[in-house]
Protein backbone atom coordinates (compact mmCIF):
# COMPACT_ATOMS: atom_id res chain seq x y z
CA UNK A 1 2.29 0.67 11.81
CA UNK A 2 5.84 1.10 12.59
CA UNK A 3 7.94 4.41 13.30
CA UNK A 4 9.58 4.40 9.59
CA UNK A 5 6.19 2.94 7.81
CA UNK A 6 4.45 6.21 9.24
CA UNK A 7 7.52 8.36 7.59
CA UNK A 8 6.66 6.92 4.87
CA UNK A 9 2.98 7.36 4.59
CA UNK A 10 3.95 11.29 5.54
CA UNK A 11 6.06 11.85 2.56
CA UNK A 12 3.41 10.64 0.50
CA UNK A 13 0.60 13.14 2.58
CA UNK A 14 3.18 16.17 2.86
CA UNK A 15 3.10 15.54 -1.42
CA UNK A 16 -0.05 15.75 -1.83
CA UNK A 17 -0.16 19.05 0.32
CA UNK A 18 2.64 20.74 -1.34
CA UNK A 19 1.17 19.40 -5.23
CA UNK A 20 -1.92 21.13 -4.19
CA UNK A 21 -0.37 24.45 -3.04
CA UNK A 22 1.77 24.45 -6.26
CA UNK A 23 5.13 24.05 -4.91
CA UNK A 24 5.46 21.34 -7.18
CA UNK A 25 9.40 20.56 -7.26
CA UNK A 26 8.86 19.71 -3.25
CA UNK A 27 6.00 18.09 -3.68
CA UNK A 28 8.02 15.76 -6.35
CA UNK A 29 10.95 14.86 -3.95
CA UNK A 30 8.04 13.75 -1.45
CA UNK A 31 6.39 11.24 -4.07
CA UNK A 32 9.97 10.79 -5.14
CA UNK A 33 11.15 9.58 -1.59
CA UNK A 34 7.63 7.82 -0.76
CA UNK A 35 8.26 5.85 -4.07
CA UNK A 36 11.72 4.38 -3.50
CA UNK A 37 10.32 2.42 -0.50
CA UNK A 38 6.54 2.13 -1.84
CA UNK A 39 6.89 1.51 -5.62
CA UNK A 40 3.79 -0.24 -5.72
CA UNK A 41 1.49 2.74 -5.45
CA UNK A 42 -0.16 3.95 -8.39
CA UNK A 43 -1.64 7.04 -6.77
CA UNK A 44 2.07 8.32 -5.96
CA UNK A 45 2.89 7.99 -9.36
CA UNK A 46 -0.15 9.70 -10.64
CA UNK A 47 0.62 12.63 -8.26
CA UNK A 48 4.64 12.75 -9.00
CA UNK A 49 3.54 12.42 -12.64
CA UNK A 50 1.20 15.78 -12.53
CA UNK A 51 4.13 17.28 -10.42
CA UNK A 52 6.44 16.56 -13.60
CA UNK A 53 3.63 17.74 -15.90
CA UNK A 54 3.03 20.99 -13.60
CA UNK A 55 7.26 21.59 -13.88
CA UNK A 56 7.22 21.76 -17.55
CA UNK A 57 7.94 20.71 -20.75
CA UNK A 58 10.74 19.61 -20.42
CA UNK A 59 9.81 17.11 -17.70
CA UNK A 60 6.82 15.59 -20.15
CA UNK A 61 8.66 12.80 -20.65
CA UNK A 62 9.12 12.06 -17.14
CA UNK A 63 5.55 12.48 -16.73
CA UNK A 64 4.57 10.32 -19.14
CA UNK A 65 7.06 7.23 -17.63
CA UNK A 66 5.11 7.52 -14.31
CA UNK A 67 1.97 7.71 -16.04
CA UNK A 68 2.66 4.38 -18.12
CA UNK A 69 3.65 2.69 -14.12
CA UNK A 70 0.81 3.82 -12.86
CA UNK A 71 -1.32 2.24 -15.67
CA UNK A 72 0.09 -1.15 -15.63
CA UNK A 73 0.05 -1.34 -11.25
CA UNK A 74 -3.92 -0.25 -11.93
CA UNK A 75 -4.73 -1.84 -14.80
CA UNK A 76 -4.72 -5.54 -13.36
CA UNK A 77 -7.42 -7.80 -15.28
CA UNK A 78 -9.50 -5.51 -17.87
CA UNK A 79 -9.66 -1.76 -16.73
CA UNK A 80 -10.75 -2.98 -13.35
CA UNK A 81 -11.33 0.87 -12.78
CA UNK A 82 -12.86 2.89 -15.73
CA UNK A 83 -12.74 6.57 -14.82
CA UNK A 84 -9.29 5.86 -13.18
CA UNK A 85 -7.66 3.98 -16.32
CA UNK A 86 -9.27 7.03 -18.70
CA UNK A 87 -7.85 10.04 -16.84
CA UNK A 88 -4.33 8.00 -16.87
CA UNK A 89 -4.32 7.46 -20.79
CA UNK A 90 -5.61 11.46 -21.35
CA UNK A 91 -2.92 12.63 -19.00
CA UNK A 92 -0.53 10.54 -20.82
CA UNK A 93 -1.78 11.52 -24.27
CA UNK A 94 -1.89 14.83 -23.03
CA UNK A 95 2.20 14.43 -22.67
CA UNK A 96 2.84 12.69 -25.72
CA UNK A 97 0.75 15.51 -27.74
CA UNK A 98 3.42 18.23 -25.74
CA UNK A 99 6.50 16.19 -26.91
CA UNK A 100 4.79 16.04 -30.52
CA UNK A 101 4.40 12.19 -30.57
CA UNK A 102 1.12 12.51 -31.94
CA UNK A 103 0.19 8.60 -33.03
CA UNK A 104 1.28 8.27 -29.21
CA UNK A 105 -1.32 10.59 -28.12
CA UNK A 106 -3.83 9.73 -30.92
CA UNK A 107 -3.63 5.79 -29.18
CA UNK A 108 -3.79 6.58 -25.75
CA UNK A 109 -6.88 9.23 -26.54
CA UNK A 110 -8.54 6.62 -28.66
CA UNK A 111 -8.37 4.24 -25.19
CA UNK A 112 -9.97 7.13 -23.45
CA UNK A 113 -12.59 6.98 -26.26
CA UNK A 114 -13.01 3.08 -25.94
CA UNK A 115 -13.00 3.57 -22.05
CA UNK A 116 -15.85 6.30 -22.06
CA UNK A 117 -17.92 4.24 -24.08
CA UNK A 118 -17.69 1.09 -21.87
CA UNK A 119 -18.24 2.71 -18.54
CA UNK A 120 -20.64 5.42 -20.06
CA UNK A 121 -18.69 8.44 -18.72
CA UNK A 122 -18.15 10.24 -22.30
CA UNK A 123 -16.29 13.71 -22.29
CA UNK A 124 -16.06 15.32 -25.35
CA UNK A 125 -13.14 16.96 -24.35
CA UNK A 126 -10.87 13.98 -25.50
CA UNK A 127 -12.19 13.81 -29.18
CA UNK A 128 -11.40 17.40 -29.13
CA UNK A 129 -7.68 16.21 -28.15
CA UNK A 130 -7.75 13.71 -30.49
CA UNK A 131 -8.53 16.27 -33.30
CA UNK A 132 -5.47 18.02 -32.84
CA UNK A 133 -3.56 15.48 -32.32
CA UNK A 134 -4.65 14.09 -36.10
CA UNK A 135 -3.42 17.99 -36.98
């Protein structure tokens, strides 16, 4: 590993730290920075995706965009990774229900539903989501 690589892997690191000590705007410009050069991870954009989520509603949107990345750079072949594609789709619903697209958030916590069922992890926190989401 190379002088700039290692940079790189310590943006990422430092934004984990900072996510998890809530300075969250910090923590975004890390997984910001790490992701210009490394737009290929799908944990960075998980992480700057809760750091948009943590910043408020008015970031939702934002949240939700790195949420969709991260589900298509994990979801190669069909949900190679059950309990990772299922938290992505609640956190996303969980943004689309906070920007009031609720058939948004209805789909994605249906695939949470589907995704339970197959990999026999069921939470029946998401049909409570869902409920509101139907209103």
């Amino acid at each position: 590993m190379n002088k700039q690589q290692l940079i790189i892997k310590i943006n990422y690191y430092i934004g984990i730290i900072l996510f998890y000590l809530r300075f969250y705007k910090k923590a975004n410009e890390n997984f910001s920075k790490f992701l210009k050069i490394n737009n290929k991870n799908s944990e960075a954009y998980n992480f700057r995706g809760m750091t948009f989520a943590a910043l408020g509603l008015e970031h939702s949107l934002e949240a939700i965009n790195d949420y969709i990345i991260e589900l298509k750079l994990t979801n190669k072949g069909i949900y190679p990774d059950y309990p990772r594609c299922a938290y992505m789709y609640m956190r996303r619903g969980q943004g689309c229900y906070e920007l009031k697209k609720y058939e948004d958030a209805i789909s994605d916590f249906t695939e949470v539903i589907k995704l339970d069922l197959e990999s026999k992890h069921g939470d029946a926190t998401v049909y409570n989501f869902r409920g509101m989401a139907y209103g």
